[in-house]
N, C-alpha and C. Protein backbone atom coordinates (compact mmCIF):
# COMPACT_ATOMS: atom_id res chain seq x y z
N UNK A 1 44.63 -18.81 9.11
CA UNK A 1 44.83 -17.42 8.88
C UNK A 1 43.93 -16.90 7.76
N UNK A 2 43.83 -17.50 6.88
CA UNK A 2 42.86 -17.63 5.88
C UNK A 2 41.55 -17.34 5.90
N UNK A 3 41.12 -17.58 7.39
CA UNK A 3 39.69 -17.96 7.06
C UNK A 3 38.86 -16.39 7.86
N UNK A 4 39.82 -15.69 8.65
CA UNK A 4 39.67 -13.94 8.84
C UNK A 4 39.33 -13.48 7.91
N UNK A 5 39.74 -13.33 6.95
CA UNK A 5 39.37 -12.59 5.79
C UNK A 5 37.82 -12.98 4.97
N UNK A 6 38.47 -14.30 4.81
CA UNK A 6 37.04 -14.76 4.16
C UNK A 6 35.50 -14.25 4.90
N UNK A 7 36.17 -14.82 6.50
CA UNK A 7 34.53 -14.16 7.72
C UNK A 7 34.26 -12.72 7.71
N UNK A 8 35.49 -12.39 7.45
CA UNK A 8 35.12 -10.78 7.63
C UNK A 8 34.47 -10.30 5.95
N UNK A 9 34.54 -10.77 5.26
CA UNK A 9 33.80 -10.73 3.45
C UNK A 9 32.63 -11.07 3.88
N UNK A 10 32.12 -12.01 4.44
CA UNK A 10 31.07 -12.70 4.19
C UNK A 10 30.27 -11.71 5.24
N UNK A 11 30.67 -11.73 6.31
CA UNK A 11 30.36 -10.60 7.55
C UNK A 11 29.51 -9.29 6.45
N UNK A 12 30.22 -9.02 5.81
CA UNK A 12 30.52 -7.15 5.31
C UNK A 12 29.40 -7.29 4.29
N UNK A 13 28.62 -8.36 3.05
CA UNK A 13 28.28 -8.83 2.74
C UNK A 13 27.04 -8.95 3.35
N UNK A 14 26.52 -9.65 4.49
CA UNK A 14 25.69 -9.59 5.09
C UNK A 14 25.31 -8.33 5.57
N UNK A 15 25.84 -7.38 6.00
CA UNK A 15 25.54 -6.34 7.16
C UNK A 15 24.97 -5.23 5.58
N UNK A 16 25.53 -5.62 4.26
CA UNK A 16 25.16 -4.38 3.27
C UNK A 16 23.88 -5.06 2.94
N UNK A 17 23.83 -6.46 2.78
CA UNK A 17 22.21 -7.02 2.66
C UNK A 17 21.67 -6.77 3.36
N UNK A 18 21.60 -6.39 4.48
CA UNK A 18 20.29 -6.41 5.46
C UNK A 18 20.06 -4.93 5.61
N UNK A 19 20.77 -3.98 5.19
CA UNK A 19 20.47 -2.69 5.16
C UNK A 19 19.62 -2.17 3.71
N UNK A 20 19.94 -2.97 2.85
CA UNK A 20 18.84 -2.93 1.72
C UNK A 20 17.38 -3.09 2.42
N UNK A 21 17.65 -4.21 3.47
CA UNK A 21 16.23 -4.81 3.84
C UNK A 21 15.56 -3.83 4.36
N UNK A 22 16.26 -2.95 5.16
CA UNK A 22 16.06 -2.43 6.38
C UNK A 22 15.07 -0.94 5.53
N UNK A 23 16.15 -0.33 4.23
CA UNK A 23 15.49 0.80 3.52
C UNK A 23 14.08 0.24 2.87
N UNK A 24 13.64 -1.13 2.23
CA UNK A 24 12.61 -1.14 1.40
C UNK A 24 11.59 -1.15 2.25
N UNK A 25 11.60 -1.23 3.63
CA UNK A 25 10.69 -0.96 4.54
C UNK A 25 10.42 0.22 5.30
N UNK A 26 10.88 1.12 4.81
CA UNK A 26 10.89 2.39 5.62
C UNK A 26 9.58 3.28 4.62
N UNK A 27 9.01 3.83 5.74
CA UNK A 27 7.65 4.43 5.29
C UNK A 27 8.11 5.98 4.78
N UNK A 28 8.84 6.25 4.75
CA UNK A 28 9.69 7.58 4.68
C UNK A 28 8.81 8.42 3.60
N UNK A 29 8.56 7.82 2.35
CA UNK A 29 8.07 8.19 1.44
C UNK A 29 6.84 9.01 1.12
N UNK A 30 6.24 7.97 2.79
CA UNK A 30 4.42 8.50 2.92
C UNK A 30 4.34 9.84 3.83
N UNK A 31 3.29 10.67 4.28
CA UNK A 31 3.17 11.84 4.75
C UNK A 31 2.11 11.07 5.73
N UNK A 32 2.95 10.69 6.44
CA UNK A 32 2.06 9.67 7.52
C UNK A 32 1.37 10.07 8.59
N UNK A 33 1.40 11.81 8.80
CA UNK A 33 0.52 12.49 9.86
C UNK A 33 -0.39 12.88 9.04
N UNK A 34 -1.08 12.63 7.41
CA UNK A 34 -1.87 12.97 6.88
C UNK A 34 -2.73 12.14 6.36
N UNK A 35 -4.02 11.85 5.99
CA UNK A 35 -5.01 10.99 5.40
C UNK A 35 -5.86 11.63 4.27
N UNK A 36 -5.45 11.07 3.12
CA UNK A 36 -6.74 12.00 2.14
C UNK A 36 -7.21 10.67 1.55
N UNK A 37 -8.84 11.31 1.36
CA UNK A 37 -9.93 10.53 0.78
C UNK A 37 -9.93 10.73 -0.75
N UNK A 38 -9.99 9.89 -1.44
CA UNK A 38 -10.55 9.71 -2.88
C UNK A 38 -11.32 8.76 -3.09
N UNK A 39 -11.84 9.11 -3.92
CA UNK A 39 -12.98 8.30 -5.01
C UNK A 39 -13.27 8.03 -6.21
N UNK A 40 -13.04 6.97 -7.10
CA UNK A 40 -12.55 6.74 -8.61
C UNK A 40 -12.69 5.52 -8.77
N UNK A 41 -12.22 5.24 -9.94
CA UNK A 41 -12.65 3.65 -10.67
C UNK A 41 -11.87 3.20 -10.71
N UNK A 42 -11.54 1.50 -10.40
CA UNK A 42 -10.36 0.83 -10.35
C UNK A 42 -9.99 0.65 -11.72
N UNK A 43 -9.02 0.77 -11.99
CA UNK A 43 -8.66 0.75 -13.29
C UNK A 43 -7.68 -0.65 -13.57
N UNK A 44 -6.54 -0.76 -12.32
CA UNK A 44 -6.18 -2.06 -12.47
C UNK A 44 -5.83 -2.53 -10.84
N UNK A 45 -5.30 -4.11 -11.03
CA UNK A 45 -5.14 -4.54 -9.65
C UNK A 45 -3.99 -5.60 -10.23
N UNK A 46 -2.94 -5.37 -9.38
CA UNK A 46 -1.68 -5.92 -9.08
C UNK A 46 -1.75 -6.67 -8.02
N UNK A 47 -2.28 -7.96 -8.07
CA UNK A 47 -1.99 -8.66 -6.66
C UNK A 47 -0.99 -9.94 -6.95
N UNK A 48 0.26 -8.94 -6.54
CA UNK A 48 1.48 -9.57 -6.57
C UNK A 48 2.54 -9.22 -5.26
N UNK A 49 3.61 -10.00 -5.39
CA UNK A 49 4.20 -9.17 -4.38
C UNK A 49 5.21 -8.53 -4.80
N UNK A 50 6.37 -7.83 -3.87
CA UNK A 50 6.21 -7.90 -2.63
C UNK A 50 4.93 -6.93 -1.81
N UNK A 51 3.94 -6.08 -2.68
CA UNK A 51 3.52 -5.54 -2.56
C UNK A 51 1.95 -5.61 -3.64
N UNK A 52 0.87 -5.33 -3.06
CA UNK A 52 -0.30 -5.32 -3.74
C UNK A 52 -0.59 -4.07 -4.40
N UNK A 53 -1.48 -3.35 -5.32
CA UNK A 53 -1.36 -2.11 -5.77
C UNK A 53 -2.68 -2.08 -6.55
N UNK A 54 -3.18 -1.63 -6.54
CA UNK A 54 -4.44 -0.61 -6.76
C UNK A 54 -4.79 0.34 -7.66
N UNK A 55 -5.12 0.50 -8.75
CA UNK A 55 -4.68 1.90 -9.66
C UNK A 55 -6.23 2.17 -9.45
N UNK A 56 -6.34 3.53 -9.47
CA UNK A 56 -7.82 4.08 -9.16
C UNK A 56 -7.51 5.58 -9.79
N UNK A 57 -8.79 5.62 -10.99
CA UNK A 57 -8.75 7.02 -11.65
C UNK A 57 -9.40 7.38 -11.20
N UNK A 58 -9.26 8.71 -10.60
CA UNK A 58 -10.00 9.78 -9.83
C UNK A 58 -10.07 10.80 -10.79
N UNK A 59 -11.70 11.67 -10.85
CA UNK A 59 -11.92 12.36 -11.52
C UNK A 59 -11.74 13.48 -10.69
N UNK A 60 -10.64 14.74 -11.64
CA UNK A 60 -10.46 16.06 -10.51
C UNK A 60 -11.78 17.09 -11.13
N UNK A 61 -11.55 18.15 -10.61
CA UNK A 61 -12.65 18.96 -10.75
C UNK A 61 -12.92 19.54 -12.09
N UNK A 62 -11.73 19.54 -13.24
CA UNK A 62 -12.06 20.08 -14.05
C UNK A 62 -12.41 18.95 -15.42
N UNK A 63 -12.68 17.79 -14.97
CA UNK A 63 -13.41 16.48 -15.56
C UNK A 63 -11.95 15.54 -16.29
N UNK A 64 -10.94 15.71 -15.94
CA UNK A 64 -9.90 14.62 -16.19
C UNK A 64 -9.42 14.02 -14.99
N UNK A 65 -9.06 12.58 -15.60
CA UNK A 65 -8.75 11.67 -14.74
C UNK A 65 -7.15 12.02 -14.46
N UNK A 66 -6.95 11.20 -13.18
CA UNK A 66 -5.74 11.19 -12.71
C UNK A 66 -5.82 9.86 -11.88
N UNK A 67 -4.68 9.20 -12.26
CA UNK A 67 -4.42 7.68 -11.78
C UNK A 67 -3.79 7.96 -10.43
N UNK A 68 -4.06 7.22 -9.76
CA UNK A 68 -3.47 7.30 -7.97
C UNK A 68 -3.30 5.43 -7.77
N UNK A 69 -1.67 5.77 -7.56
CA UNK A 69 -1.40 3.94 -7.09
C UNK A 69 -2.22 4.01 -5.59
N UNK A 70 -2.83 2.99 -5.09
CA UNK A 70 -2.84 2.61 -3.80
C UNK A 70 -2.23 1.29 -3.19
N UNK A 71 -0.93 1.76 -2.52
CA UNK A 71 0.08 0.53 -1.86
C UNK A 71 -0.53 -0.14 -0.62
N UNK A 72 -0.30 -1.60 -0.98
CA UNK A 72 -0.90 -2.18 0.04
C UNK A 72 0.71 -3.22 0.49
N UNK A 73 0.17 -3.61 2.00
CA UNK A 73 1.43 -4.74 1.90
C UNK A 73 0.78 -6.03 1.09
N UNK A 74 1.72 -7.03 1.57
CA UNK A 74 1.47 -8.29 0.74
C UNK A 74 0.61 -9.09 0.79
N UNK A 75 0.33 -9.87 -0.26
CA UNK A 75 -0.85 -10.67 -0.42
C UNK A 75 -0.87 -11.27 0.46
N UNK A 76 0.16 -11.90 1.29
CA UNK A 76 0.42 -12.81 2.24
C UNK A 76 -0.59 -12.29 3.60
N UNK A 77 0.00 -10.93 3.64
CA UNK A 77 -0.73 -10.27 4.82
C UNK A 77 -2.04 -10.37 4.90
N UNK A 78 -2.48 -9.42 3.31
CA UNK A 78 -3.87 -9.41 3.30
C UNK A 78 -5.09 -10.49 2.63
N UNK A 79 -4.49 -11.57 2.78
CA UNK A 79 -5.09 -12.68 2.33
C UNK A 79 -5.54 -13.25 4.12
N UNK A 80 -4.52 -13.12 5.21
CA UNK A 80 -4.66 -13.37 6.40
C UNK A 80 -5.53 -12.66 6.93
N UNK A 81 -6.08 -11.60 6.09
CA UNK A 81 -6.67 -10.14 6.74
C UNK A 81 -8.30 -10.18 6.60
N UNK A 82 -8.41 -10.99 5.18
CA UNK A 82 -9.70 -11.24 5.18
C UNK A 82 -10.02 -10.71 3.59
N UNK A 83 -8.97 -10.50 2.96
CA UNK A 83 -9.02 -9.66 1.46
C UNK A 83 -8.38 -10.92 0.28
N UNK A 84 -8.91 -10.31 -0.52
CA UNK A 84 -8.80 -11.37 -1.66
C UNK A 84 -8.92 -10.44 -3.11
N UNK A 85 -7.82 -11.09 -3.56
CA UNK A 85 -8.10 -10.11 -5.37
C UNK A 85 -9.19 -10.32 -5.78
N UNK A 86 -10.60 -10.83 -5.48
CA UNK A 86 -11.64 -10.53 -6.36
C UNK A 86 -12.27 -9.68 -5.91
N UNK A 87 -11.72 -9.03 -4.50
CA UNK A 87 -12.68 -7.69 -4.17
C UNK A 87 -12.34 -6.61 -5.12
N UNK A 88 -11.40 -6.79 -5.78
CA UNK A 88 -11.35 -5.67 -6.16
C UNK A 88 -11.55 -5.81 -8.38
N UNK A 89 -12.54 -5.30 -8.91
CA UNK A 89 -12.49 -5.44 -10.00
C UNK A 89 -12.71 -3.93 -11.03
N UNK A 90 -11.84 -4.28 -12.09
CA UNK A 90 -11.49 -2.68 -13.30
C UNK A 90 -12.93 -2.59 -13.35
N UNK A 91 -13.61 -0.96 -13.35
CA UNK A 91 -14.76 -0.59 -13.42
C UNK A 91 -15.31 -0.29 -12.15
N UNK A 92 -14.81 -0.87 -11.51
CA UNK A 92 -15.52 -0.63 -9.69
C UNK A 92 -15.26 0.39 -8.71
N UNK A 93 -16.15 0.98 -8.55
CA UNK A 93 -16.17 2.85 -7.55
C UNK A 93 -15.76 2.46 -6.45
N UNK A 94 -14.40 2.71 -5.85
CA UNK A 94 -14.37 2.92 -4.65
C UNK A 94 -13.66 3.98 -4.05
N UNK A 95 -14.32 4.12 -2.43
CA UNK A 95 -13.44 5.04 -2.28
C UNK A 95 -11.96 4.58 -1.14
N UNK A 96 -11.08 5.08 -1.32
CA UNK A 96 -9.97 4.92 -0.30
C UNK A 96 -9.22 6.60 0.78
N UNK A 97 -9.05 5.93 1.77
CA UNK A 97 -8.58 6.96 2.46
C UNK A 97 -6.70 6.48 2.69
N UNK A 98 -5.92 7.27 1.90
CA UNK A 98 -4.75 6.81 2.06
C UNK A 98 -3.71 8.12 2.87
N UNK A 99 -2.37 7.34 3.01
CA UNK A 99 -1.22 7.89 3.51
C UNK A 99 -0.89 8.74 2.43
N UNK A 100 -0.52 9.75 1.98
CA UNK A 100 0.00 10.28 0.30
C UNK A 100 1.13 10.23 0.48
N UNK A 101 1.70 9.96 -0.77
CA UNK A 101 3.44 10.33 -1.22
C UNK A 101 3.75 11.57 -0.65
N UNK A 102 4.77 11.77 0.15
CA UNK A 102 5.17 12.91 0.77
C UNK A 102 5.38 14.32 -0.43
N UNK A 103 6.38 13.45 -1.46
CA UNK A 103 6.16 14.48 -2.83
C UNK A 103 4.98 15.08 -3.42
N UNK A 104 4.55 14.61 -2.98
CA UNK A 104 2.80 15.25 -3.50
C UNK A 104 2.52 14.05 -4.98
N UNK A 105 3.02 12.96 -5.31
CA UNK A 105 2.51 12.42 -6.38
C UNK A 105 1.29 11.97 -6.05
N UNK A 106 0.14 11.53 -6.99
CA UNK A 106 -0.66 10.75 -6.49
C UNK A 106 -0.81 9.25 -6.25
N UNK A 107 -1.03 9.24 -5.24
CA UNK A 107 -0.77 8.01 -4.77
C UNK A 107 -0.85 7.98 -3.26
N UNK A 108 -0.48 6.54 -2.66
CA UNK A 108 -0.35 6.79 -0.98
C UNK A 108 -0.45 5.01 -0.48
N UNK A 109 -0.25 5.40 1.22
CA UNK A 109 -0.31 3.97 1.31
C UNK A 109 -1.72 3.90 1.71
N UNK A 110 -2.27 2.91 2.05
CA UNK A 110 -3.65 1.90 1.83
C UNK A 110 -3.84 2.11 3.91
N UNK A 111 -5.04 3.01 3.86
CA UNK A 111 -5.23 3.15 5.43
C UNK A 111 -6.94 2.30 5.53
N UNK A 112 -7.74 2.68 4.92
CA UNK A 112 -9.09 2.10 4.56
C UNK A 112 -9.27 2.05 3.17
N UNK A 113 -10.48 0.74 3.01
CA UNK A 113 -11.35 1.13 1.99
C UNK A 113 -12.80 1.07 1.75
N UNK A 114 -13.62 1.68 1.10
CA UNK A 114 -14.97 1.19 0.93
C UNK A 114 -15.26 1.17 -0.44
N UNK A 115 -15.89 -0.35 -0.31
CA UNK A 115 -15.74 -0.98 -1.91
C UNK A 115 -17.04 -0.61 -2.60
N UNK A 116 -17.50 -1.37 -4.08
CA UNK A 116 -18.74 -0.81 -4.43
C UNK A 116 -19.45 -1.25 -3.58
N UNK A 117 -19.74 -2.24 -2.92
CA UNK A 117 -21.14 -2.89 -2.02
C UNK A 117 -21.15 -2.09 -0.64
N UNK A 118 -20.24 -1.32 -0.31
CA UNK A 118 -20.36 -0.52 0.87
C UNK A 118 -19.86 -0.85 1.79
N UNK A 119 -19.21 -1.88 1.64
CA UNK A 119 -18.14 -2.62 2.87
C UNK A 119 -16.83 -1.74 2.91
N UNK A 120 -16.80 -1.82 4.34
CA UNK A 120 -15.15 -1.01 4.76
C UNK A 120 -14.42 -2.79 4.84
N UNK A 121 -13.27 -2.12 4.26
CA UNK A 121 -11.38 -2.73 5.08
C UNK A 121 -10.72 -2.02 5.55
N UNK A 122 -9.94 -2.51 6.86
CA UNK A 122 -9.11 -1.21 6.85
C UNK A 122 -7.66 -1.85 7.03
N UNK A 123 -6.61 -1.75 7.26
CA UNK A 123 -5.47 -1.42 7.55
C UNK A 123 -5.78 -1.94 9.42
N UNK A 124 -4.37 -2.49 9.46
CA UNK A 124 -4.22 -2.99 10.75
C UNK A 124 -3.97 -1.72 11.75
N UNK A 125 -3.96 -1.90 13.12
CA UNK A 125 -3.93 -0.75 14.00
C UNK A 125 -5.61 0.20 13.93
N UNK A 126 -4.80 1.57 14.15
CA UNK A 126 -6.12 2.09 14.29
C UNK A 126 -7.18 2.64 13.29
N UNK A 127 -6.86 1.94 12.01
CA UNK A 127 -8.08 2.02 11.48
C UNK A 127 -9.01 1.16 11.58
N UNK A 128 -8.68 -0.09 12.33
CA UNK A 128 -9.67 -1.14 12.75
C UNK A 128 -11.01 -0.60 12.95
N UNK A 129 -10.69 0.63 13.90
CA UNK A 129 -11.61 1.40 14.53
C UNK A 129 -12.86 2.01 13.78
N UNK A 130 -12.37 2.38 12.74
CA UNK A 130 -12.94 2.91 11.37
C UNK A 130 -13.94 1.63 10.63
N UNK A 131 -13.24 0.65 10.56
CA UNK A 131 -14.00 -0.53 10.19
C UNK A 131 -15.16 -1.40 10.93
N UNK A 132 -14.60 -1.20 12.53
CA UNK A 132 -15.98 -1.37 13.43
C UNK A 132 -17.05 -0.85 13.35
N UNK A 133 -16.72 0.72 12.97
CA UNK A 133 -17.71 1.62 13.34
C UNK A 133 -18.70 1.64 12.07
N UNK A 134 -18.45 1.11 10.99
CA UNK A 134 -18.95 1.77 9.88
C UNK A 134 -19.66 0.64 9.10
N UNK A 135 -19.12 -0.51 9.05
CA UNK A 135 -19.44 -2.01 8.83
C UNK A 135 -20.58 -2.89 9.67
């Protein structure tokens, strides 16, 4: 009789863990029918997980910087992808075309990039396309 209760805890338990899982993956955040280009200096690189990250100061028009995270998935991924933390080093011009924070912060997720040497990456799916064409 005992052991109902306990399954049904452990049950209830599980079903609230996996809905955590379910939100840290939701793209909700990004404005994902949109793509904007920037161009700026890496300032730092987070290659950690669960997520990789990018800081890039972009100069706006009236000559101050503004930091823009660029979210990538995990090293895991993009180590399989063909990317490696030494592409990316503080001081280095690149440009990225990202997803933006729906809030308008700066920032976004990671759709392409082109590094200082002129090489594209892109993002799985259809920016492949982008990387064929240009590489």
């Amino acid at each position: 009789m005992r052991k109902i209760p306990v399954f049904s805890a452990v049950a209830l338990l599980l079903t609230l863990n996996s809905a955590s899982i379910l939100a840290h993956h939701s793209f909700a955040m990004f404005d994902q029918s949109t793509k904007v280009e920037i161009t700026g200096v890496v300032s730092e690189v987070q290659w950690t997980n669960p997520h990789v990250w990018i800081m890039v100061d972009v100069t706006q028009d009236d000559g101050t910087a503004v930091s823009w995270g660029v979210e990538f998935t995990s090293k895991v991924h993009l180590t399989r992808r063909g990317f490696s933390p030494d592409m990316f080093n503080v001081g280095d011009e690149v440009t990225f075309s990202v997803s933006p924070y729906a809030d308008g912060s700066p920032g976004g997720r990671f759709y392409w990039v082109q590094l200082a040497d002129g090489t594209y990456y892109c993002d799985v799916g259809a920016a492949q396309r982008i990387c064929q064409e240009r590489n």
